[in-house]
Each structure stands twice: as C-alpha cells, then as structure tokens.
PDB file of N, CA and C in Angstrom:
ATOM      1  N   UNK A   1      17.484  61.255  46.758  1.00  0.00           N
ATOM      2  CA  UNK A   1      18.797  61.319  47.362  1.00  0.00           C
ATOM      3  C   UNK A   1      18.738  62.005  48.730  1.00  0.00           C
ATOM      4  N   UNK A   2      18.184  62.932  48.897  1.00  0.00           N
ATOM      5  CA  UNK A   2      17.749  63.861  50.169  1.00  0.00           C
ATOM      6  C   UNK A   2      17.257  62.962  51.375  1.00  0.00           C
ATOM      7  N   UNK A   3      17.037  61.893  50.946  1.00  0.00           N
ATOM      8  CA  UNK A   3      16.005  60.838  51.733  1.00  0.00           C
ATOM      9  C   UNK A   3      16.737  60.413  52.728  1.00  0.00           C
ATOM     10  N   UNK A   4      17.384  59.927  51.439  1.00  0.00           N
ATOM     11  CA  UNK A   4      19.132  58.416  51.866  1.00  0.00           C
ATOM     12  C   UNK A   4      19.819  59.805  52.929  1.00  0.00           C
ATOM     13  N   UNK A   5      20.086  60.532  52.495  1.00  0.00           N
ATOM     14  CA  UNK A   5      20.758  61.368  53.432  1.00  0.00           C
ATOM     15  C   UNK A   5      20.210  61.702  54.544  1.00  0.00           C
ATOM     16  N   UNK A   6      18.931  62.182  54.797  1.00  0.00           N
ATOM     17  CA  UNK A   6      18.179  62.430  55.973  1.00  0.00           C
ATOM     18  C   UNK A   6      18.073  60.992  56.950  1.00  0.00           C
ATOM     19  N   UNK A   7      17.833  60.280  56.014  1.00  0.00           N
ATOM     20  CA  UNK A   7      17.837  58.603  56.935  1.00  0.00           C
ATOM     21  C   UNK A   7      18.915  58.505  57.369  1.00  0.00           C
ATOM     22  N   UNK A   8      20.374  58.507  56.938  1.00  0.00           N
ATOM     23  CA  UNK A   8      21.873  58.321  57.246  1.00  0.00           C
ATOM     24  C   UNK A   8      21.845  59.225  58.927  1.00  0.00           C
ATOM     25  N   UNK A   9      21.148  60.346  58.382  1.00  0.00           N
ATOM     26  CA  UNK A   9      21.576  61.621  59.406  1.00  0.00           C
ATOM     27  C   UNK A   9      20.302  61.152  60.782  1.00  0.00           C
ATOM     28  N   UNK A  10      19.370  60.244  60.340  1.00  0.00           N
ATOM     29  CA  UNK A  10      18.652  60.305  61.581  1.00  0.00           C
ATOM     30  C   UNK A  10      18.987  58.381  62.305  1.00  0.00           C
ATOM     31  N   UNK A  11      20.041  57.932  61.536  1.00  0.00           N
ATOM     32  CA  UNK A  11      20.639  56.637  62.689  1.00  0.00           C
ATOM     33  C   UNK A  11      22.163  56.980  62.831  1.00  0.00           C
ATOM     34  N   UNK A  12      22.376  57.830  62.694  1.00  0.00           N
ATOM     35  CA  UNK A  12      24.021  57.986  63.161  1.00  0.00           C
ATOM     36  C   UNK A  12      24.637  57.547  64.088  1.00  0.00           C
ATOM     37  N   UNK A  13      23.860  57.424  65.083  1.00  0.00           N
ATOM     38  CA  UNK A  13      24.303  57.393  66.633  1.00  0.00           C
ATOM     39  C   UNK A  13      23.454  56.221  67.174  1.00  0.00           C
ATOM     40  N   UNK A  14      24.080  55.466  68.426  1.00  0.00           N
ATOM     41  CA  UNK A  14      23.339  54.410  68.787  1.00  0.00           C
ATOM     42  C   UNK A  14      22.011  54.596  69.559  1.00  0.00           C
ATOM     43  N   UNK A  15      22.329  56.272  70.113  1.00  0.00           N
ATOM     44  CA  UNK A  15      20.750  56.416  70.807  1.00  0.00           C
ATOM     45  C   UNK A  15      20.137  56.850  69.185  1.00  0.00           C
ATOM     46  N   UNK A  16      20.126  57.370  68.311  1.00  0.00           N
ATOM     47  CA  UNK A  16      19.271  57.634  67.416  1.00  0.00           C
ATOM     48  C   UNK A  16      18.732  56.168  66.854  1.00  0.00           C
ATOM     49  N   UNK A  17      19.549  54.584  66.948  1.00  0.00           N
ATOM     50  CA  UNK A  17      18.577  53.490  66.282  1.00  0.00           C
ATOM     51  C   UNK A  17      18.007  53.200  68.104  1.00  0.00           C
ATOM     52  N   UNK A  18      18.066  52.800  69.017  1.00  0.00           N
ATOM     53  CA  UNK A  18      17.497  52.853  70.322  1.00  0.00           C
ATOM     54  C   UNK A  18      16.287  53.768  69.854  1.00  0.00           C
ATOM     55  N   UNK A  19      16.282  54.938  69.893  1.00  0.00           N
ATOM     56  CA  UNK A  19      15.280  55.991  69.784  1.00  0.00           C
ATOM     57  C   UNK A  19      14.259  55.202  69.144  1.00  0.00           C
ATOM     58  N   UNK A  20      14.174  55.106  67.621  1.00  0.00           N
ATOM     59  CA  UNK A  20      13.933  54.407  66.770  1.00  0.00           C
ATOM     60  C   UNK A  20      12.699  53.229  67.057  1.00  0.00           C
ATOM     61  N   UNK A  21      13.782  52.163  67.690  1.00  0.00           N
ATOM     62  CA  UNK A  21      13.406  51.122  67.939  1.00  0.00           C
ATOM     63  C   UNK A  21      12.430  51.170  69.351  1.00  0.00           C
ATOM     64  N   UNK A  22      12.691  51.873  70.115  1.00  0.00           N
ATOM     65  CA  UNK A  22      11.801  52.316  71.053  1.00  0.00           C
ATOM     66  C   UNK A  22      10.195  52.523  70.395  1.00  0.00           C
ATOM     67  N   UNK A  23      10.343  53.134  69.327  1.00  0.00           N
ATOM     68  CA  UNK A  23       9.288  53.849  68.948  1.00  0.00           C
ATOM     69  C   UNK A  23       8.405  52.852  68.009  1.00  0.00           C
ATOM     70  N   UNK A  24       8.951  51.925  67.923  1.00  0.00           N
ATOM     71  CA  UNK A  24       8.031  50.628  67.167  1.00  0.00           C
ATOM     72  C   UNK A  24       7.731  49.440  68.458  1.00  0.00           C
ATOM     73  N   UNK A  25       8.055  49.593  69.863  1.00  0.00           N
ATOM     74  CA  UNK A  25       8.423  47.999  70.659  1.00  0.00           C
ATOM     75  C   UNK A  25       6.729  47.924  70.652  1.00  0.00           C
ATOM     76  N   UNK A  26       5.753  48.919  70.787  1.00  0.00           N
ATOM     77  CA  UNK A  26       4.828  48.301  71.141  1.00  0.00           C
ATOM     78  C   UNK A  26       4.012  47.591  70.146  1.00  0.00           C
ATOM     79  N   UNK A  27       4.328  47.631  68.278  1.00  0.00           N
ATOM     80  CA  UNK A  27       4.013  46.674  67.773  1.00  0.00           C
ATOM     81  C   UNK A  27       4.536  45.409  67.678  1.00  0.00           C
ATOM     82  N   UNK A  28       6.356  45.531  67.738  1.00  0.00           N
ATOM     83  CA  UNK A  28       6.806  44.271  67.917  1.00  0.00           C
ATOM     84  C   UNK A  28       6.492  43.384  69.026  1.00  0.00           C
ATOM     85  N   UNK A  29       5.764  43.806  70.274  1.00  0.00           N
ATOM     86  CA  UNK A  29       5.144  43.102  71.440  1.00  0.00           C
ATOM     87  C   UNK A  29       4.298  42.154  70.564  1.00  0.00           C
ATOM     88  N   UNK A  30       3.400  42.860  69.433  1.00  0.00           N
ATOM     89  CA  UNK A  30       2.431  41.536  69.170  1.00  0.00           C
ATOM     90  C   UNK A  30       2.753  40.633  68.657  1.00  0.00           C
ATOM     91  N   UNK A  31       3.873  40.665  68.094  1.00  0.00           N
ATOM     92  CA  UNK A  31       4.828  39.097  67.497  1.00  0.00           C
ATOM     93  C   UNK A  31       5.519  38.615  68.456  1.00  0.00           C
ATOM     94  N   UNK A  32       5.568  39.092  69.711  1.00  0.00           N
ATOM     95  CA  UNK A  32       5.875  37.998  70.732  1.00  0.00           C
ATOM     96  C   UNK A  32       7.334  38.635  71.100  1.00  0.00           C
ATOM     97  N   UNK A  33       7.772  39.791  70.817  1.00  0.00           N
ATOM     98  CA  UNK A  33       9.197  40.538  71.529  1.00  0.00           C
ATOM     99  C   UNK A  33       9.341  40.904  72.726  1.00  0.00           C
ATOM    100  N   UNK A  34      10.054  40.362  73.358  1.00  0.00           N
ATOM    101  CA  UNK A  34      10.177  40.679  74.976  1.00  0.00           C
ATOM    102  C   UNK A  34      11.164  41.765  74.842  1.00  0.00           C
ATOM    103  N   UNK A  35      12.327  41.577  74.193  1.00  0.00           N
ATOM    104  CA  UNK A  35      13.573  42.292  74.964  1.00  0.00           C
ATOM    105  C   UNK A  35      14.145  42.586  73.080  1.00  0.00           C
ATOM    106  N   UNK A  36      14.879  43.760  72.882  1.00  0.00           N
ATOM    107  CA  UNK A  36      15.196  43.912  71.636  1.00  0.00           C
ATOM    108  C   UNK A  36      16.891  45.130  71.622  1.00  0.00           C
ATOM    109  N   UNK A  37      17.479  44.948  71.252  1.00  0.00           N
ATOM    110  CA  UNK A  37      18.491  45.399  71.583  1.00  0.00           C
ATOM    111  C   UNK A  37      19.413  45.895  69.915  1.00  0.00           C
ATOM    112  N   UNK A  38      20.871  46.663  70.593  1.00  0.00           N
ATOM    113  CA  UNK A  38      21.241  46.646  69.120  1.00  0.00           C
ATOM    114  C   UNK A  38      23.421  46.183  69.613  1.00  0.00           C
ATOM    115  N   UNK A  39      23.662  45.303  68.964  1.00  0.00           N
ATOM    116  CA  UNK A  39      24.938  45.007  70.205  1.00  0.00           C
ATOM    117  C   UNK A  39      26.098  44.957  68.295  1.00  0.00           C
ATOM    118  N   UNK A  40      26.792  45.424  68.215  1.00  0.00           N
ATOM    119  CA  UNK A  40      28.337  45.981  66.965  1.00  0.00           C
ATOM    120  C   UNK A  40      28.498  46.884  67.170  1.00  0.00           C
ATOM    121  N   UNK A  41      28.833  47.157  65.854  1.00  0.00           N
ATOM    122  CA  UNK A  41      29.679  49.039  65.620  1.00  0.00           C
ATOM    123  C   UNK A  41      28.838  49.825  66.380  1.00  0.00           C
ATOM    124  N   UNK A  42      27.396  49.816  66.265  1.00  0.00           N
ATOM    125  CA  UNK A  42      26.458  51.000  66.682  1.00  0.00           C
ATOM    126  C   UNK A  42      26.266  50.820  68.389  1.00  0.00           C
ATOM    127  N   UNK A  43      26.672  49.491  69.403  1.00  0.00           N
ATOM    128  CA  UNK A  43      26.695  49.509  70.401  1.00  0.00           C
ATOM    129  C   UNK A  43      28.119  49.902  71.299  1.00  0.00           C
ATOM    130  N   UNK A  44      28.967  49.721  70.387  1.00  0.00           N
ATOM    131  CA  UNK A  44      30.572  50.494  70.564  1.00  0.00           C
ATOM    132  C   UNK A  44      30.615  51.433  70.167  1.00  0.00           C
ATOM    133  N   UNK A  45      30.264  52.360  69.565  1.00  0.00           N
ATOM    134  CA  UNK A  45      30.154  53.815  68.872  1.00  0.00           C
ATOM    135  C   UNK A  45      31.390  53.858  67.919  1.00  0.00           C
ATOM    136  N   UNK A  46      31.659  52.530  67.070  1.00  0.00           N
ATOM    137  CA  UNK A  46      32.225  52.589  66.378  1.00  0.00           C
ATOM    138  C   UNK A  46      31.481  52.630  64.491  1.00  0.00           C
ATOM    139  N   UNK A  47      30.112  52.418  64.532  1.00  0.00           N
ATOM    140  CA  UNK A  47      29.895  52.832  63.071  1.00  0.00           C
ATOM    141  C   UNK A  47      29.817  53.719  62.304  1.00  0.00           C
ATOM    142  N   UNK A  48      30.077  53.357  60.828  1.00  0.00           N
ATOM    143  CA  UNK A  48      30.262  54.308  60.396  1.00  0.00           C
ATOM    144  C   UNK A  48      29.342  54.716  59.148  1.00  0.00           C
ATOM    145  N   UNK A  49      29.561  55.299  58.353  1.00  0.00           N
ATOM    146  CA  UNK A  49      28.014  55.354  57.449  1.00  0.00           C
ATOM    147  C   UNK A  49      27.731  54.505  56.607  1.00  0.00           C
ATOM    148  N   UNK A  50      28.864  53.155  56.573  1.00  0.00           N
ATOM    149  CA  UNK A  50      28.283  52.293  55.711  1.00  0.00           C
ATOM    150  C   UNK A  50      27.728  51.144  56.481  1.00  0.00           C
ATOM    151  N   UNK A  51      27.716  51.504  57.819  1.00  0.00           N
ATOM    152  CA  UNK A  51      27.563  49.656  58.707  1.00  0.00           C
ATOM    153  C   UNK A  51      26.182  49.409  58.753  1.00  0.00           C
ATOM    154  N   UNK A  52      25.902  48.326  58.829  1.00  0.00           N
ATOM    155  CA  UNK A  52      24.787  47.499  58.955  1.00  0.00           C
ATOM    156  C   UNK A  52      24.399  47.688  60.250  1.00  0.00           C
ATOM    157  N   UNK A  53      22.793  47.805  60.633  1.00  0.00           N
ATOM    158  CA  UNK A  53      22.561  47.426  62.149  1.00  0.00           C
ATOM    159  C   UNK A  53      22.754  46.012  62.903  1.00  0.00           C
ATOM    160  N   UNK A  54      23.364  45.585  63.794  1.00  0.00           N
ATOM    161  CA  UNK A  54      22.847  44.586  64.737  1.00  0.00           C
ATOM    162  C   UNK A  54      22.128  44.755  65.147  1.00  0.00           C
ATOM    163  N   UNK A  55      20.992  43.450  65.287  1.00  0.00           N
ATOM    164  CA  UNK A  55      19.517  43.637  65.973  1.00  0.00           C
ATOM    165  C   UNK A  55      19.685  42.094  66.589  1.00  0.00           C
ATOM    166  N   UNK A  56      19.892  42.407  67.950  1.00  0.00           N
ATOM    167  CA  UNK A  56      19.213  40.940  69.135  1.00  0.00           C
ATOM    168  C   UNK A  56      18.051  41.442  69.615  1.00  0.00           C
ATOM    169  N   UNK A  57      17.213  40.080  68.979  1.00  0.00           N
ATOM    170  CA  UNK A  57      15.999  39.992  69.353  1.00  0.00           C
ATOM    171  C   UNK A  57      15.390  38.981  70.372  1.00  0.00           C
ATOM    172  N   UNK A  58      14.369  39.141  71.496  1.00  0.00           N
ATOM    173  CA  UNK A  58      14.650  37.528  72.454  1.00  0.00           C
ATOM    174  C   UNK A  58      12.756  37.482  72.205  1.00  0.00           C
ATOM    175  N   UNK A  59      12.253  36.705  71.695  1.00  0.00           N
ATOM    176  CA  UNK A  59      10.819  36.334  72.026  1.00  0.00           C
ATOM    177  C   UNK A  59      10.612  35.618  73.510  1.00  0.00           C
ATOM    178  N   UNK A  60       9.306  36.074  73.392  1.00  0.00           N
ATOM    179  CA  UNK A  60       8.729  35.448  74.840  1.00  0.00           C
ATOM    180  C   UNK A  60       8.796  33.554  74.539  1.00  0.00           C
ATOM    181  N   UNK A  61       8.304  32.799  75.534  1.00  0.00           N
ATOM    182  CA  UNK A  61       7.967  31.714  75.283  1.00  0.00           C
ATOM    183  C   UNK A  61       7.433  31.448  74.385  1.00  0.00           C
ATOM    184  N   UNK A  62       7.439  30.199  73.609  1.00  0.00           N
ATOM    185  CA  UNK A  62       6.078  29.685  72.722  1.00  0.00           C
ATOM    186  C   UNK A  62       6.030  30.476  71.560  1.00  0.00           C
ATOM    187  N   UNK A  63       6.677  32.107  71.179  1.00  0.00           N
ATOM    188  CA  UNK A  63       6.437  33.184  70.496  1.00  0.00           C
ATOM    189  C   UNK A  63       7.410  32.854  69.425  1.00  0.00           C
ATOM    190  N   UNK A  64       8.272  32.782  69.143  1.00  0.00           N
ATOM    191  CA  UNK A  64       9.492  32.303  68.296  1.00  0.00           C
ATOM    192  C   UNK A  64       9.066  31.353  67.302  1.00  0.00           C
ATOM    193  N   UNK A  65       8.727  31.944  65.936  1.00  0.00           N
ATOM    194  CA  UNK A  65       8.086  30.871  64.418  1.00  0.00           C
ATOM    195  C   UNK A  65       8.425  32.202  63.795  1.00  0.00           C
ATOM    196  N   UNK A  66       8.879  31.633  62.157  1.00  0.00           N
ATOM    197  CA  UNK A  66       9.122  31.768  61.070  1.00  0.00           C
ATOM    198  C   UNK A  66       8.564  33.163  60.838  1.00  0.00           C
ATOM    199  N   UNK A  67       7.151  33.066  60.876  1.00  0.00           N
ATOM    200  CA  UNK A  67       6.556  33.696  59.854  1.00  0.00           C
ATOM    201  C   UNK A  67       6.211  35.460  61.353  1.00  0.00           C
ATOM    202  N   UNK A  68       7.019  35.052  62.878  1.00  0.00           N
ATOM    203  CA  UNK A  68       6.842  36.217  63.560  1.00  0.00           C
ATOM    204  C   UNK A  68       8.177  36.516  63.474  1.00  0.00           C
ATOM    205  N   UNK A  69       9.471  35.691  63.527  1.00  0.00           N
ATOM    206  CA  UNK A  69      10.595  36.843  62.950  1.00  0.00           C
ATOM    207  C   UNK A  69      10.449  37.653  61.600  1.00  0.00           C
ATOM    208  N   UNK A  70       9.950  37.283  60.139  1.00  0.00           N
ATOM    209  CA  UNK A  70       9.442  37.953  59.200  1.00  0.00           C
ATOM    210  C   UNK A  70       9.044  39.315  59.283  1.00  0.00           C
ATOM    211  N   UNK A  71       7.987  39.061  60.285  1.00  0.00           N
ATOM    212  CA  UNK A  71       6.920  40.345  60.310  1.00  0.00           C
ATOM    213  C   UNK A  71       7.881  41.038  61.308  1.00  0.00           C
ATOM    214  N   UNK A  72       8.980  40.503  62.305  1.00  0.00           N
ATOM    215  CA  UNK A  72       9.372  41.896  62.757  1.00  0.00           C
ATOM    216  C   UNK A  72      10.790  42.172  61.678  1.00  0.00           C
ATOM    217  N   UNK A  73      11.222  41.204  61.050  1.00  0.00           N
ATOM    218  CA  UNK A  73      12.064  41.984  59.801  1.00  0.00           C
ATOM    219  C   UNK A  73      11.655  43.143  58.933  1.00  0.00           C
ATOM    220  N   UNK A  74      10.424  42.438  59.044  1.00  0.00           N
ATOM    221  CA  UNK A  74       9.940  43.413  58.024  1.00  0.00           C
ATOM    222  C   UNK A  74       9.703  44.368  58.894  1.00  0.00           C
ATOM    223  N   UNK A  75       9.303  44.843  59.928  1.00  0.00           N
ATOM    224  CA  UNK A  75       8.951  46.581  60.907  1.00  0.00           C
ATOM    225  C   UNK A  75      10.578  46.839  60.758  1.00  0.00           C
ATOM    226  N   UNK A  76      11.783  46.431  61.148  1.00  0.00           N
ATOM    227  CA  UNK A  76      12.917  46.681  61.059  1.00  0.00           C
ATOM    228  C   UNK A  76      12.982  47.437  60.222  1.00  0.00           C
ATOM    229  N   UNK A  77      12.957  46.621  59.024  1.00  0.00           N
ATOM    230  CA  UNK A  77      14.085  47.241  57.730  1.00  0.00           C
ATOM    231  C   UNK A  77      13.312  48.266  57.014  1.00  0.00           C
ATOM    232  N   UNK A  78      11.971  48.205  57.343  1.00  0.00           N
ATOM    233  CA  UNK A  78      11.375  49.705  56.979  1.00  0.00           C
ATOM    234  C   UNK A  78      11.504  50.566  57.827  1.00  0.00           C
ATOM    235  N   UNK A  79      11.595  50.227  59.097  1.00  0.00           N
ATOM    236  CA  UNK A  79      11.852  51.412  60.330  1.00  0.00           C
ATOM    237  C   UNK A  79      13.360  52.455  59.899  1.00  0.00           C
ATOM    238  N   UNK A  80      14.497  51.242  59.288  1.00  0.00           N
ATOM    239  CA  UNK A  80      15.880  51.994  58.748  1.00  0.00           C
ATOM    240  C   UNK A  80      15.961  52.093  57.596  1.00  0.00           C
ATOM    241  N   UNK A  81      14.991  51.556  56.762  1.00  0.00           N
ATOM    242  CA  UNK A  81      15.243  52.434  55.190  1.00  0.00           C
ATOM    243  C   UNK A  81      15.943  51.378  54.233  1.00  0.00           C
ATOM    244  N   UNK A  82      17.492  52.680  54.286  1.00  0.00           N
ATOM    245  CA  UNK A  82      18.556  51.892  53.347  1.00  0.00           C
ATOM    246  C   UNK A  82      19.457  51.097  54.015  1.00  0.00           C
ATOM    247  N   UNK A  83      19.411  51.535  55.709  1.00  0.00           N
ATOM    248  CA  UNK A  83      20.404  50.867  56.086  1.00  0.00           C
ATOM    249  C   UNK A  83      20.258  49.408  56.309  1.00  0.00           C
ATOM    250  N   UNK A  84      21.221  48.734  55.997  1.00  0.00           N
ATOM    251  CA  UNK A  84      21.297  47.191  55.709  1.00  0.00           C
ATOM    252  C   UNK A  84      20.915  46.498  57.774  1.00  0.00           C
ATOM    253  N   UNK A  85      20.064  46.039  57.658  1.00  0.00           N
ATOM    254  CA  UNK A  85      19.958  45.016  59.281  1.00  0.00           C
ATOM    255  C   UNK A  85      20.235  43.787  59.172  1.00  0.00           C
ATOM    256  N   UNK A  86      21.163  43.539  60.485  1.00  0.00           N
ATOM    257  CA  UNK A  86      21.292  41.913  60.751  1.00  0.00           C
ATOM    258  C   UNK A  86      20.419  41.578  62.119  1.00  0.00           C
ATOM    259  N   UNK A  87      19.905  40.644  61.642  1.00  0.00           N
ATOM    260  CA  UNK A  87      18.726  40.581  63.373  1.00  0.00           C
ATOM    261  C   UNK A  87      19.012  38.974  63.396  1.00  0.00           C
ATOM    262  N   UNK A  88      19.508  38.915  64.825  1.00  0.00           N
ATOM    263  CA  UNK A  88      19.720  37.710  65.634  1.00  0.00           C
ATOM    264  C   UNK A  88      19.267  36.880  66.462  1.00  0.00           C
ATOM    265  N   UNK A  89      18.753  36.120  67.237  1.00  0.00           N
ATOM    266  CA  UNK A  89      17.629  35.722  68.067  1.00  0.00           C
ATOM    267  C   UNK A  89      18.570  35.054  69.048  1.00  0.00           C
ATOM    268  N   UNK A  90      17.826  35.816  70.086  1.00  0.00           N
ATOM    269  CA  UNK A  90      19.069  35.285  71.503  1.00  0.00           C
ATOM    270  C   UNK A  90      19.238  33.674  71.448  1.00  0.00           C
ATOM    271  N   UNK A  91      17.979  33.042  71.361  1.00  0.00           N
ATOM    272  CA  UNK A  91      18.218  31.631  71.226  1.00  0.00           C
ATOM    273  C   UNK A  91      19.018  31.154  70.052  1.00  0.00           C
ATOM    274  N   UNK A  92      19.125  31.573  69.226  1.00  0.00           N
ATOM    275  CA  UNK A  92      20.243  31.365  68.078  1.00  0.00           C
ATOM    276  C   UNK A  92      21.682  32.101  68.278  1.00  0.00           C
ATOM    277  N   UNK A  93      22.062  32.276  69.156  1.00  0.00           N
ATOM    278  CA  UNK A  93      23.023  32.741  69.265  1.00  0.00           C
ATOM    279  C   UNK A  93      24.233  31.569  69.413  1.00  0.00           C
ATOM    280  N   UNK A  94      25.059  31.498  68.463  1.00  0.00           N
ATOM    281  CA  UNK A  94      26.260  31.075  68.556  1.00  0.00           C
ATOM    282  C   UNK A  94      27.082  30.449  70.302  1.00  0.00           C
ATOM    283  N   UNK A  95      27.154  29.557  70.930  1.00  0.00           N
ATOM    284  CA  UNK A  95      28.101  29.861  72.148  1.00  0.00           C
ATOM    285  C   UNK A  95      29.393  29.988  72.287  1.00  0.00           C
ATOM    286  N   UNK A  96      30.074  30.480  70.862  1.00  0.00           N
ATOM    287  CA  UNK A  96      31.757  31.344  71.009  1.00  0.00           C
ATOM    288  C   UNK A  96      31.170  32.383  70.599  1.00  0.00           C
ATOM    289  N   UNK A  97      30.762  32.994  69.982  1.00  0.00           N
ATOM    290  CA  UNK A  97      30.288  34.509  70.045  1.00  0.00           C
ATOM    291  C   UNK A  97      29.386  34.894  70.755  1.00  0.00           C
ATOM    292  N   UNK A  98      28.340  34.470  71.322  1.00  0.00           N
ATOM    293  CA  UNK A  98      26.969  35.074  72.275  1.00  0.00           C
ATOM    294  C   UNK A  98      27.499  35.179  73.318  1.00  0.00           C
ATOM    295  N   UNK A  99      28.394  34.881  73.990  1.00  0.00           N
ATOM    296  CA  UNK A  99      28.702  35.699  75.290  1.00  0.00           C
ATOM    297  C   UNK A  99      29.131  36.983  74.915  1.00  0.00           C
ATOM    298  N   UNK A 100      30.281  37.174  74.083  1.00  0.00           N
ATOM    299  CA  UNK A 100      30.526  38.893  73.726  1.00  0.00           C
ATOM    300  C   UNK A 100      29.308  39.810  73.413  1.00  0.00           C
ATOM    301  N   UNK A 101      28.333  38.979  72.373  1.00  0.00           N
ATOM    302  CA  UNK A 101      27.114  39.678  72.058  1.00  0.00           C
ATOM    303  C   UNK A 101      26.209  40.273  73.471  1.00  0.00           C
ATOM    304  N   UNK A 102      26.174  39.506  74.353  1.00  0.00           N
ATOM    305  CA  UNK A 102      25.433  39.449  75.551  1.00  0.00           C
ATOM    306  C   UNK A 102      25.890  40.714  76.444  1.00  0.00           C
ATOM    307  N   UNK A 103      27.245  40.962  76.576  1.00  0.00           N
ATOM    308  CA  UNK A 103      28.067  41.970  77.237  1.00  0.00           C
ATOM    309  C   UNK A 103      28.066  42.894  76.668  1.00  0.00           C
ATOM    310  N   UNK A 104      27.945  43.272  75.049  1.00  0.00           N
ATOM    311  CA  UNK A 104      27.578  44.644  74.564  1.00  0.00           C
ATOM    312  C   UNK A 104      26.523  45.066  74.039  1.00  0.00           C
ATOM    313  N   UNK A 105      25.146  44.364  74.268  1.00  0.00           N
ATOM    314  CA  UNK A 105      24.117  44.675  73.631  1.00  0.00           C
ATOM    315  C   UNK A 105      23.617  45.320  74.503  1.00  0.00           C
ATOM    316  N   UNK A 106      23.176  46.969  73.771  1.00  0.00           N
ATOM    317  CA  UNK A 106      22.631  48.119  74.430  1.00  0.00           C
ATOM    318  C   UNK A 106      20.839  47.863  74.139  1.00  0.00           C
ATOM    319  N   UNK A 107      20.284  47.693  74.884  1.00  0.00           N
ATOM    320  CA  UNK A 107      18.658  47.322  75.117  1.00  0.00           C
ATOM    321  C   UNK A 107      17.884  48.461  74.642  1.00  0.00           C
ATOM    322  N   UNK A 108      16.786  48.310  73.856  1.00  0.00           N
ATOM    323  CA  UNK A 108      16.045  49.769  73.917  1.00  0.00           C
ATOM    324  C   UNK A 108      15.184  49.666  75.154  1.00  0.00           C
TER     325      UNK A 108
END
C-alpha cells in the first residue's frame, strides 16, 4: 500500500510525469521515439488522483510497427506503476480532436 501511495505522490504534477519520462527518452530513442509528450488533465493541471496519463507519442520515419509501440507501452506503464496510461501516436490522431491535442501537449 505504501507503494501505491509513494507512486501517487511521485506523478502528481505534470512536471513530476515530464520528469519521469525524461528519464526513460534515451531508451525509448531505440524504438524509434522522436518527440514524446503528455497533453489532458496532467497537461492542464487539472488531474486528479484517479486520472489516467495521456501519452503522445511521434516515431521517426520508417520506426512506427506493432511490436515498437508495445515495447514502449510496456517502458510506460512500468515507468507509472498503477497509474492507468493512454498513449496515442501523432499519426493516429483523430482530425476533430488532434488539433486540440497538438495545442496542449506539454513535450518532455
């Protein structure tokens, strides 16, 4: 239980998942991550202790397959534990929602 709580207490804030995510980019480089960002509640400083992360992710050229979003799901959701991640891929982005996404996604 001490865990869940210490984890809660170390993404509270949007620089604490930035921080975070900073601190893994140079393995996600080898699956082909150019640019990685976190754009909802946690880029409005509106979350709260139950929200999920947003994660926009943009691969380089040619880099974008199955089995390299996986492997950076998987650095994600162990990087936050319990907290629940949604990870998005700029090229999959919706065009009625990806412009809003685009205007609030805070970059690590």
């Amino acid at each position: 239980m001490t865990k869940t709580v210490s984890n809660i207490e170390e993404i509270s804030t949007k620089e604490s998942v930035l921080q975070k995510i900073k601190s893994v980019k140079a393995k996600l480089a080898l699956y082909g991550i150019r640019d990685i960002g976190v754009f909802g509640s946690y880029a409005r400083g509106e979350q709260t202790d139950v929200s999920d992360i947003d994660i926009l992710i943009d691969f380089e050229p040619h880099r974008e397959n199955f089995d390299s979003y996986m492997a950076v799901y998987d650095i994600l959701e162990a990087l936050f534990g319990n907290r629940r991640i949604d990870i998005v891929t700029k090229n999959g982005l919706s065009p009625y929602i990806g412009p809003k996404i685009l205007q609030e996604v805070q970059y690590a």
